[in-house]
PDB file of N, CA and C in Angstrom:
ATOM      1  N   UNK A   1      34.978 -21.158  10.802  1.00  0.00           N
ATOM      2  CA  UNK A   1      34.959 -20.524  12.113  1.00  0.00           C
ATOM      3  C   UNK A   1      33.497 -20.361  12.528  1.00  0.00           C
ATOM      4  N   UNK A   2      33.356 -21.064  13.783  1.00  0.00           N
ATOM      5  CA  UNK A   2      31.888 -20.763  13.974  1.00  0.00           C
ATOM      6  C   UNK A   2      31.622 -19.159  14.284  1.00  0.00           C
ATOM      7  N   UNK A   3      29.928 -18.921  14.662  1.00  0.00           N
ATOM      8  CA  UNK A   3      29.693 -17.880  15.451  1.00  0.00           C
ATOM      9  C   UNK A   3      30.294 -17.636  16.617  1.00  0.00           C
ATOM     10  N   UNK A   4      30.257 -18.690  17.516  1.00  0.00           N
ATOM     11  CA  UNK A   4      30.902 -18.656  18.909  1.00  0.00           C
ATOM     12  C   UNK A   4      32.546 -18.407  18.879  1.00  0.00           C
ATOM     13  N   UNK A   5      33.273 -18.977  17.287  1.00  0.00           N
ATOM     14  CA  UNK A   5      34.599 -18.212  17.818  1.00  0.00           C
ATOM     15  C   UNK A   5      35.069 -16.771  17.289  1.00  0.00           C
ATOM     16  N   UNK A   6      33.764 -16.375  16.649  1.00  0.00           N
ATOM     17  CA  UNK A   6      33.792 -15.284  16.401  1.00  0.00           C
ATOM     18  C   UNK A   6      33.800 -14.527  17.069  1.00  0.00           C
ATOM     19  N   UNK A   7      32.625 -14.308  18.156  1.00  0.00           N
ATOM     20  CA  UNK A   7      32.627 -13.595  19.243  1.00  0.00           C
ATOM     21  C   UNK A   7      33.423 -13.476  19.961  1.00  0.00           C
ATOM     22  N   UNK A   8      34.039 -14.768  20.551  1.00  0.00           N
ATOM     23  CA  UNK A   8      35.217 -14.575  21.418  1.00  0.00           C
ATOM     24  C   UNK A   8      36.349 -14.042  20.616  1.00  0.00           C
ATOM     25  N   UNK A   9      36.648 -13.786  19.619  1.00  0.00           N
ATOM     26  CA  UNK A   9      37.613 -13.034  19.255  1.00  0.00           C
ATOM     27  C   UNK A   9      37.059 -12.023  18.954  1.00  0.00           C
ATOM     28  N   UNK A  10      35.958 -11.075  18.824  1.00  0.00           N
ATOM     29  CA  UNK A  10      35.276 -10.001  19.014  1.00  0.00           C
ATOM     30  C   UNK A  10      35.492  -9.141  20.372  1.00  0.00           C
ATOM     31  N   UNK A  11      35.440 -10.287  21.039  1.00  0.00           N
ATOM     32  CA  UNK A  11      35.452 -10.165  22.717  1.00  0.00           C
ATOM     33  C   UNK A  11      36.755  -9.855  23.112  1.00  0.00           C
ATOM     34  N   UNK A  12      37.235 -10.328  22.655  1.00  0.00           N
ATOM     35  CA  UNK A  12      39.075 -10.438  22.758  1.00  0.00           C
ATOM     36  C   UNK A  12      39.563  -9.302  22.674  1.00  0.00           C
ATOM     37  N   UNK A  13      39.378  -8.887  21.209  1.00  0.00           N
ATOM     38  CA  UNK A  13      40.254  -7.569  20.652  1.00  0.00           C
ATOM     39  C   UNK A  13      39.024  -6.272  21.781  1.00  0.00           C
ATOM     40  N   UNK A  14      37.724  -6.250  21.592  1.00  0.00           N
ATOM     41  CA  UNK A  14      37.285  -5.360  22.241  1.00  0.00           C
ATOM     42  C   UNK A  14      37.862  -5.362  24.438  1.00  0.00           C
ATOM     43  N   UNK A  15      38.683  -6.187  24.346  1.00  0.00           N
ATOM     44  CA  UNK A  15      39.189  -6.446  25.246  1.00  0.00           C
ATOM     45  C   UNK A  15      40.359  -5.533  25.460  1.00  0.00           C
ATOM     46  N   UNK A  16      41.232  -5.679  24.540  1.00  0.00           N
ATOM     47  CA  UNK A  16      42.257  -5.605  24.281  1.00  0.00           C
ATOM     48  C   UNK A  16      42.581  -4.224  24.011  1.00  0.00           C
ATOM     49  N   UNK A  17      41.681  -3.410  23.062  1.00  0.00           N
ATOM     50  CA  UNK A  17      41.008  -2.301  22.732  1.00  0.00           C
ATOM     51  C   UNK A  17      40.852  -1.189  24.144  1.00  0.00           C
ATOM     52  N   UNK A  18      40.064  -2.134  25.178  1.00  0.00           N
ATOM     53  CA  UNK A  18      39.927  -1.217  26.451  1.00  0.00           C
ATOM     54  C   UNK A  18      40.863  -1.168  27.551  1.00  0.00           C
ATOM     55  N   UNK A  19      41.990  -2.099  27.562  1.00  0.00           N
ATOM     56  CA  UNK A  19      42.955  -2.480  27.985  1.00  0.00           C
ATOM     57  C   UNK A  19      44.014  -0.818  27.785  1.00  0.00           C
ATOM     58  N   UNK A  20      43.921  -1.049  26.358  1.00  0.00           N
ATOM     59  CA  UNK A  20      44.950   0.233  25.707  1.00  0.00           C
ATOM     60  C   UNK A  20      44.255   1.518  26.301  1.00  0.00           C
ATOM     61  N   UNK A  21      43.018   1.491  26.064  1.00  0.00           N
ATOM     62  CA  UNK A  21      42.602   3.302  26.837  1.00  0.00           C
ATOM     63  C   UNK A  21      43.014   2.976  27.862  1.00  0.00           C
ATOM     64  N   UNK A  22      42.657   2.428  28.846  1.00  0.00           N
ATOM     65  CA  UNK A  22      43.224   2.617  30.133  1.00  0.00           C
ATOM     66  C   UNK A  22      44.321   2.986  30.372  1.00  0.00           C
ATOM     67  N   UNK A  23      45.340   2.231  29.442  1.00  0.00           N
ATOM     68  CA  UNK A  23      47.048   2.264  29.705  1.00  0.00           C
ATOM     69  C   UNK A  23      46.878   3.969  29.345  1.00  0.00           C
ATOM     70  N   UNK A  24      46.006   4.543  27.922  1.00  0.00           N
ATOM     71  CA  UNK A  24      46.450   5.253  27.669  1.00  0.00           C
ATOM     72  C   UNK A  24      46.026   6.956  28.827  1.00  0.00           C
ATOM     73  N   UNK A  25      44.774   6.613  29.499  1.00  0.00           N
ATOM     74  CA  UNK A  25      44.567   7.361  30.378  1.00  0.00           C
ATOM     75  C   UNK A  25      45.028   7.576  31.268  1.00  0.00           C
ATOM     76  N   UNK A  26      45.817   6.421  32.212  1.00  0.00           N
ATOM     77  CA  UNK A  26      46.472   6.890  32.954  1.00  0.00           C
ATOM     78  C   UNK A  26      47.624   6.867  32.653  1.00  0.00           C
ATOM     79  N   UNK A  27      48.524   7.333  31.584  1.00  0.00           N
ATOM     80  CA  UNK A  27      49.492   7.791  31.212  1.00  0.00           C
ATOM     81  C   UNK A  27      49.631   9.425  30.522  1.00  0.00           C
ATOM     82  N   UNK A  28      48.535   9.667  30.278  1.00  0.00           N
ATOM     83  CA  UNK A  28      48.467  10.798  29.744  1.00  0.00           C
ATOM     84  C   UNK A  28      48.120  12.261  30.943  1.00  0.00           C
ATOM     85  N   UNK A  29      48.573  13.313  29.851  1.00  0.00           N
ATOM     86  CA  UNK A  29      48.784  14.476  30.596  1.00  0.00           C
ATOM     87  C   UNK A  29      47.391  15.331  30.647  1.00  0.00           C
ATOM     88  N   UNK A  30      46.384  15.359  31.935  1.00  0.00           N
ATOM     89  CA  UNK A  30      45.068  15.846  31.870  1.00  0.00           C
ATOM     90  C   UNK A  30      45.073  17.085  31.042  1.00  0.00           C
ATOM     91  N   UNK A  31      44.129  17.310  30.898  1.00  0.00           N
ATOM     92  CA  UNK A  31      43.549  19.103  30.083  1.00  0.00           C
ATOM     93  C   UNK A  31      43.692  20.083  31.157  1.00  0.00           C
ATOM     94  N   UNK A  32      43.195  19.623  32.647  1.00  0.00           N
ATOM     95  CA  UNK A  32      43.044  20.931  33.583  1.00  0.00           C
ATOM     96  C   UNK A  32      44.749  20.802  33.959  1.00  0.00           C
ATOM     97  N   UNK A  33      45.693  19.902  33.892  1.00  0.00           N
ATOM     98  CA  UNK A  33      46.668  19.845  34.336  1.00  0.00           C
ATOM     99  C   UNK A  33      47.897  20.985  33.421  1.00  0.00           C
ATOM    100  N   UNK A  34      47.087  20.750  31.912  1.00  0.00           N
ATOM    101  CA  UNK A  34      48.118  21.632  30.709  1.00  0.00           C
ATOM    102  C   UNK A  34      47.680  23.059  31.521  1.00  0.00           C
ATOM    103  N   UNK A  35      46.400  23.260  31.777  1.00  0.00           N
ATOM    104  CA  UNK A  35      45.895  24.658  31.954  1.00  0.00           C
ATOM    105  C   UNK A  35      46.172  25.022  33.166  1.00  0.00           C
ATOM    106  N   UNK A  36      46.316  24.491  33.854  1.00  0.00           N
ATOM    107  CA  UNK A  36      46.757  24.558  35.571  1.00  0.00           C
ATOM    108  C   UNK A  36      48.475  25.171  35.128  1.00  0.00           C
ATOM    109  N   UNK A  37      49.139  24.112  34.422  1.00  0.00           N
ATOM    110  CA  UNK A  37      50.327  24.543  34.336  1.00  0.00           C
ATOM    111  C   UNK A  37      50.834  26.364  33.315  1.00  0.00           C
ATOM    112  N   UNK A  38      49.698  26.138  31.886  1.00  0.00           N
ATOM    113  CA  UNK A  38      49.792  27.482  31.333  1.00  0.00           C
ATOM    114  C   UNK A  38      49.760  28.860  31.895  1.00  0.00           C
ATOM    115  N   UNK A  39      48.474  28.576  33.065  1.00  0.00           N
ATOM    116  CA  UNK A  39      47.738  29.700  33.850  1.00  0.00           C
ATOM    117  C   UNK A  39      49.385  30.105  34.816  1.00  0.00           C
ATOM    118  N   UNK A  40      49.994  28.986  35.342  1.00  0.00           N
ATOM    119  CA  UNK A  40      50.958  29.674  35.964  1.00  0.00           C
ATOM    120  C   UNK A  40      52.010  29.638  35.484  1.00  0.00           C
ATOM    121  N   UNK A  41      52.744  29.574  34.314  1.00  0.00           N
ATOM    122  CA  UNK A  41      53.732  29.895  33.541  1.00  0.00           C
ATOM    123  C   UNK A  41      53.313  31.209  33.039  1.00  0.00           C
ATOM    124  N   UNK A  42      52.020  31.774  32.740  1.00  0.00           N
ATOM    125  CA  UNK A  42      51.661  33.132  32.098  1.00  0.00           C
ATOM    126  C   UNK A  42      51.522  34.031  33.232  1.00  0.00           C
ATOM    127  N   UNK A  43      51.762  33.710  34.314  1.00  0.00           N
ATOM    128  CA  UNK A  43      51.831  35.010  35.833  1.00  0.00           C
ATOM    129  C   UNK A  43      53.528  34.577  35.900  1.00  0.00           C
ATOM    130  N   UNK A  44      54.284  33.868  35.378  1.00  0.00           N
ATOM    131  CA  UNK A  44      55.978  34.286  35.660  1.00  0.00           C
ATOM    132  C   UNK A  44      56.649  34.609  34.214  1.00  0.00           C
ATOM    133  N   UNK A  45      57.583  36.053  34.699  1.00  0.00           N
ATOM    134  CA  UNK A  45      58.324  36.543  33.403  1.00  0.00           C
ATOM    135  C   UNK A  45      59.762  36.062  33.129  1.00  0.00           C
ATOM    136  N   UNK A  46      60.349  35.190  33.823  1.00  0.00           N
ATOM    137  CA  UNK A  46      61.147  34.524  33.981  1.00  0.00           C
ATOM    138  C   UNK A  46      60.563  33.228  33.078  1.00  0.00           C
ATOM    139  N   UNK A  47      61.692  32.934  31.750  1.00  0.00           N
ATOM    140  CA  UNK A  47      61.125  32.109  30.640  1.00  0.00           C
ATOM    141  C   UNK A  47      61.528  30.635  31.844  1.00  0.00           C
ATOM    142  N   UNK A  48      62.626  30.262  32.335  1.00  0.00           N
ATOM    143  CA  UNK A  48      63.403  29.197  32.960  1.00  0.00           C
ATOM    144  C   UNK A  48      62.499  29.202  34.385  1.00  0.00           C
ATOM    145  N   UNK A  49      62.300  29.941  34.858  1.00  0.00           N
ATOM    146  CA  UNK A  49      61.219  29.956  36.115  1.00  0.00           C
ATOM    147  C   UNK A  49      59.743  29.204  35.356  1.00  0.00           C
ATOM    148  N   UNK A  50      59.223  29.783  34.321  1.00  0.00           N
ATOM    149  CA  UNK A  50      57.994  29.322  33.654  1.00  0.00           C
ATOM    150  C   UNK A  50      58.582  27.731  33.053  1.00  0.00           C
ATOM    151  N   UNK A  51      59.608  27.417  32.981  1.00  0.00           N
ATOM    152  CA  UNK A  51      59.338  26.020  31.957  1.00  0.00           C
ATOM    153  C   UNK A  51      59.560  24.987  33.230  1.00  0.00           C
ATOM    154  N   UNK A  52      60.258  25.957  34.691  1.00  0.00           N
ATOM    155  CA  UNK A  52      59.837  25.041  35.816  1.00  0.00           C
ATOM    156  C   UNK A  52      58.711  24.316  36.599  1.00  0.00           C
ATOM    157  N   UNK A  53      57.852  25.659  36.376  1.00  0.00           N
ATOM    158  CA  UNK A  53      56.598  25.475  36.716  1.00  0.00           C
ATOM    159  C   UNK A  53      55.837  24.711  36.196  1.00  0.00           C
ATOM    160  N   UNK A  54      55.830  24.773  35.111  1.00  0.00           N
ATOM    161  CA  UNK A  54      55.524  24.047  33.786  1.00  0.00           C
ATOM    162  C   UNK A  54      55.912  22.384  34.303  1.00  0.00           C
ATOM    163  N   UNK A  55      57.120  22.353  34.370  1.00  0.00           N
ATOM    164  CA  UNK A  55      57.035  20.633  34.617  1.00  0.00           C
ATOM    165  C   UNK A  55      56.790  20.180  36.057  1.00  0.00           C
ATOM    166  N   UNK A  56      56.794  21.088  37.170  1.00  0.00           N
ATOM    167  CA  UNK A  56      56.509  21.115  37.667  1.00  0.00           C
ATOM    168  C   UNK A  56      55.172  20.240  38.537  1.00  0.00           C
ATOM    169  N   UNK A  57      54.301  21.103  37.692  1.00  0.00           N
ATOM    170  CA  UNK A  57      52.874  21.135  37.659  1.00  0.00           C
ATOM    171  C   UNK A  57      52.554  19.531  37.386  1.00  0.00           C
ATOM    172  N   UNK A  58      53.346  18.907  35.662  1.00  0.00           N
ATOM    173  CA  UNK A  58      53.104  18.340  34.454  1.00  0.00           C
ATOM    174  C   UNK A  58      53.653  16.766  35.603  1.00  0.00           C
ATOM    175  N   UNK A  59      54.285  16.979  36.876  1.00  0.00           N
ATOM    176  CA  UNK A  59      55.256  15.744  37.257  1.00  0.00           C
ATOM    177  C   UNK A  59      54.448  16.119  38.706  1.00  0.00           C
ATOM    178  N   UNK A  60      53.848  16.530  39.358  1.00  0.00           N
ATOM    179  CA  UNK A  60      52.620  16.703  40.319  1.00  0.00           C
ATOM    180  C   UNK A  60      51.496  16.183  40.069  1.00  0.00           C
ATOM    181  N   UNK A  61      51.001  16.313  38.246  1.00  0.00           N
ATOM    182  CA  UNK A  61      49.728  15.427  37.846  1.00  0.00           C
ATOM    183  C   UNK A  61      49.926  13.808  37.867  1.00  0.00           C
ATOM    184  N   UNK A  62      51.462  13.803  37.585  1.00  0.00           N
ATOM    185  CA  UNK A  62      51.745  12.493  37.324  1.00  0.00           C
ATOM    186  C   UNK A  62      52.136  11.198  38.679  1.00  0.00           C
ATOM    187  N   UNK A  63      52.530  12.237  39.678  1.00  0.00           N
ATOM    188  CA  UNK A  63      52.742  11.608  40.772  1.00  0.00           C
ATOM    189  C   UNK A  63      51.514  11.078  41.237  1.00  0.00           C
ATOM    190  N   UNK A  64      50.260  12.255  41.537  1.00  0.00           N
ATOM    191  CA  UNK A  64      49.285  11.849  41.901  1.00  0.00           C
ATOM    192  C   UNK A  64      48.463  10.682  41.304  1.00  0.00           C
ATOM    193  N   UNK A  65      48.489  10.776  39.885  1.00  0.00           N
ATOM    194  CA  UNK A  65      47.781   9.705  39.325  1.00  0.00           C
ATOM    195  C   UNK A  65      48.617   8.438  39.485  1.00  0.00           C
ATOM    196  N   UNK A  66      50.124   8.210  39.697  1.00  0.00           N
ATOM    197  CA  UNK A  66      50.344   7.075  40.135  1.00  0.00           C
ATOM    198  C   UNK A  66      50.520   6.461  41.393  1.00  0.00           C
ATOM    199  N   UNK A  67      50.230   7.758  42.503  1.00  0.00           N
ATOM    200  CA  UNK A  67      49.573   7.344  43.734  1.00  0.00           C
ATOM    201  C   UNK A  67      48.483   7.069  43.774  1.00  0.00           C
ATOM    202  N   UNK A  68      47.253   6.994  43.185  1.00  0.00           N
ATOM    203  CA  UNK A  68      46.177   6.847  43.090  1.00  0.00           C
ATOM    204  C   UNK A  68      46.352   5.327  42.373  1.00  0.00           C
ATOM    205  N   UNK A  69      47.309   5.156  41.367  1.00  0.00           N
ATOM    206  CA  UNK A  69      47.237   3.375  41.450  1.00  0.00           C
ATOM    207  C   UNK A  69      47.915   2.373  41.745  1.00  0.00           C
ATOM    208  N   UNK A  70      49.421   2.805  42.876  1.00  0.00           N
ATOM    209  CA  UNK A  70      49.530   2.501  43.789  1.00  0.00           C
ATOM    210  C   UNK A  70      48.416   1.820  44.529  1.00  0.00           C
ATOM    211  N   UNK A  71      47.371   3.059  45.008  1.00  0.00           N
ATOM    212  CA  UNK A  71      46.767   2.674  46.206  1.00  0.00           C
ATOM    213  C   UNK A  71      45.831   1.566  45.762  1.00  0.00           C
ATOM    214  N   UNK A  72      45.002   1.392  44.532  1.00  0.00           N
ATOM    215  CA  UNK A  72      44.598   0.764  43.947  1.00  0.00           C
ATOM    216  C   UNK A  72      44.761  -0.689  43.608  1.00  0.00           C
ATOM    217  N   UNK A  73      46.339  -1.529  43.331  1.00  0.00           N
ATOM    218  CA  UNK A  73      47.106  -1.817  43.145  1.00  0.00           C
ATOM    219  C   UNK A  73      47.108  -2.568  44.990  1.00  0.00           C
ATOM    220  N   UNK A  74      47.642  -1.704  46.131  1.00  0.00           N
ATOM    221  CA  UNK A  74      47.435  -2.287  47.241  1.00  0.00           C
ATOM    222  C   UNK A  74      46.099  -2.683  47.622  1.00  0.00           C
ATOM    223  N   UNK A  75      45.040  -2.178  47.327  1.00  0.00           N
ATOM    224  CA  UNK A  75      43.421  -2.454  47.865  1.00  0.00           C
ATOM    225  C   UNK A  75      43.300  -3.992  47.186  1.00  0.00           C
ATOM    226  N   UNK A  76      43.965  -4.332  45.282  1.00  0.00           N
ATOM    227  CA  UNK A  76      43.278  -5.258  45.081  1.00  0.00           C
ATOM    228  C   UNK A  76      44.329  -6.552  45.788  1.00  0.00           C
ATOM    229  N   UNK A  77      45.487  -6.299  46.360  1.00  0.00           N
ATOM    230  CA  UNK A  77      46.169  -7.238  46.714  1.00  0.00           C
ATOM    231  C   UNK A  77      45.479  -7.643  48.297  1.00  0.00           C
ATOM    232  N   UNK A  78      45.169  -6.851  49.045  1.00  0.00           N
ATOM    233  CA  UNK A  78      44.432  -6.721  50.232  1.00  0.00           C
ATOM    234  C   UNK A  78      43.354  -7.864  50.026  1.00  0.00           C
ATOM    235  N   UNK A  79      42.538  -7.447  48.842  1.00  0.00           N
ATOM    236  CA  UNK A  79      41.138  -7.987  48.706  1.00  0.00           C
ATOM    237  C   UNK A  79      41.603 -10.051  48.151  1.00  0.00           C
ATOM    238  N   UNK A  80      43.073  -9.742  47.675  1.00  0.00           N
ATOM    239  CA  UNK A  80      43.669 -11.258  47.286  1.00  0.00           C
ATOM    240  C   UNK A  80      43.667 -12.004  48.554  1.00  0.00           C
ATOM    241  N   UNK A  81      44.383 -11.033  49.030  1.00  0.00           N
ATOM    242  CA  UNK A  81      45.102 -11.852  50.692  1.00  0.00           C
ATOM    243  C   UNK A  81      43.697 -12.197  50.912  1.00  0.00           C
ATOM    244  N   UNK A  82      42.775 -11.765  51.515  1.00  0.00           N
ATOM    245  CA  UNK A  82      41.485 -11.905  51.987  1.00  0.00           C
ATOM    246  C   UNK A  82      40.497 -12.950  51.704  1.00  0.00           C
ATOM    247  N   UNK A  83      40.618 -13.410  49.983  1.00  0.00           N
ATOM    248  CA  UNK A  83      40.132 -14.324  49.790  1.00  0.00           C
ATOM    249  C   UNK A  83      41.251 -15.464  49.860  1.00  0.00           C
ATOM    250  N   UNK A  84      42.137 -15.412  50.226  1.00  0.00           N
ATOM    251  CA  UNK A  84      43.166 -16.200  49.765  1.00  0.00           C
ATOM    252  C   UNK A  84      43.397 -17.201  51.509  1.00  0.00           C
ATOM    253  N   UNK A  85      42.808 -16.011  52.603  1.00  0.00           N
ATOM    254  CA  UNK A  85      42.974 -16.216  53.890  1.00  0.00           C
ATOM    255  C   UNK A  85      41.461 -17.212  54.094  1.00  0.00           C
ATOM    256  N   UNK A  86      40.313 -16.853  53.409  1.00  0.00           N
ATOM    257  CA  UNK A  86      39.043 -17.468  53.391  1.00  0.00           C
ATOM    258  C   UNK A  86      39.347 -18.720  52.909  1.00  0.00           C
ATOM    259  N   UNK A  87      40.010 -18.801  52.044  1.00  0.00           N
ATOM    260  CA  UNK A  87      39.948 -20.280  51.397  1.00  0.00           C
ATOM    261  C   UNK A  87      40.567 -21.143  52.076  1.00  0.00           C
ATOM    262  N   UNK A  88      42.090 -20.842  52.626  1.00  0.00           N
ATOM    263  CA  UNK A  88      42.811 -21.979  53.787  1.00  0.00           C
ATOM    264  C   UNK A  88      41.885 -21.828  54.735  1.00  0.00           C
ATOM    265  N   UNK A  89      40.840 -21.038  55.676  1.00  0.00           N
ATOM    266  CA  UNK A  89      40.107 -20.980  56.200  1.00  0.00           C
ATOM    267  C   UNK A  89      38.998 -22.122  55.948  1.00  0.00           C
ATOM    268  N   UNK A  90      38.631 -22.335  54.725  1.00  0.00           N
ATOM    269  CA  UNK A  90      37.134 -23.404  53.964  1.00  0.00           C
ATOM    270  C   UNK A  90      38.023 -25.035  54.304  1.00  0.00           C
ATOM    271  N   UNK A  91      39.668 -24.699  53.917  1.00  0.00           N
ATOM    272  CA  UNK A  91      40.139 -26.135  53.877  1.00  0.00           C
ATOM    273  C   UNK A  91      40.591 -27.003  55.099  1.00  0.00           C
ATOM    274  N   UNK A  92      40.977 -25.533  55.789  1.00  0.00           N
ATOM    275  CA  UNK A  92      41.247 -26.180  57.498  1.00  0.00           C
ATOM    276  C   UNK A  92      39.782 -26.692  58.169  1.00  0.00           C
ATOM    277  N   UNK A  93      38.903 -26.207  57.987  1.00  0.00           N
ATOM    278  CA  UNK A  93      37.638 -26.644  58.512  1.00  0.00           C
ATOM    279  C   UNK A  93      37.293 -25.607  59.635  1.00  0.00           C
ATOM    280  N   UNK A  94      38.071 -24.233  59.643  1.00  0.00           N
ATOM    281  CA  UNK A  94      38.173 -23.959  61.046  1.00  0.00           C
ATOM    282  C   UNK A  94      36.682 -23.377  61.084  1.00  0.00           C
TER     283      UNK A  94
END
């Protein structure tokens, strides 16, 4: 195995590696979101009122972060169309 296919499989897995945080960040449940949710489960004395709030809170963090890549998600399809509109643009001659 040379050097060069070393790297690229260096490259690969460290690829692959940053691939997974991502998945795993935006799947996961923030720190201010646990504490956002604790802070207001500990002002209700109602245990079933508190485990509402609680998911509440826990499915509010989660919406937002997958509206946020939604929107993300539409910007890079936008930015497809766009080059995608440039290029029949280069071939028509217009």
């Amino acid at each position: 195995m040379s050097d060069n296919d070393k790297l690229d499989l260096i490259l690969q897995k460290l690829n692959t590696m940053q691939s997974d945080i991502d998945h795993l960040k935006a799947n996961m449940v923030t720190r201010e979101e646990v504490q956002a949710a604790k802070e207001s489960a500990a002002s209700v004395d109602d245990k079933a009122e508190a485990g509402y709030v609680v998911l509440k809170s826990l499915l509010d963090g989660m919406e937002n972060r997958l509206r946020n890549e939604f929107n993300n998600v539409y910007e890079r399809i936008e930015l497809m169309d766009d080059k995608i509109g440039h290029g029949f643009e280069q071939i028509g001659g217009d």
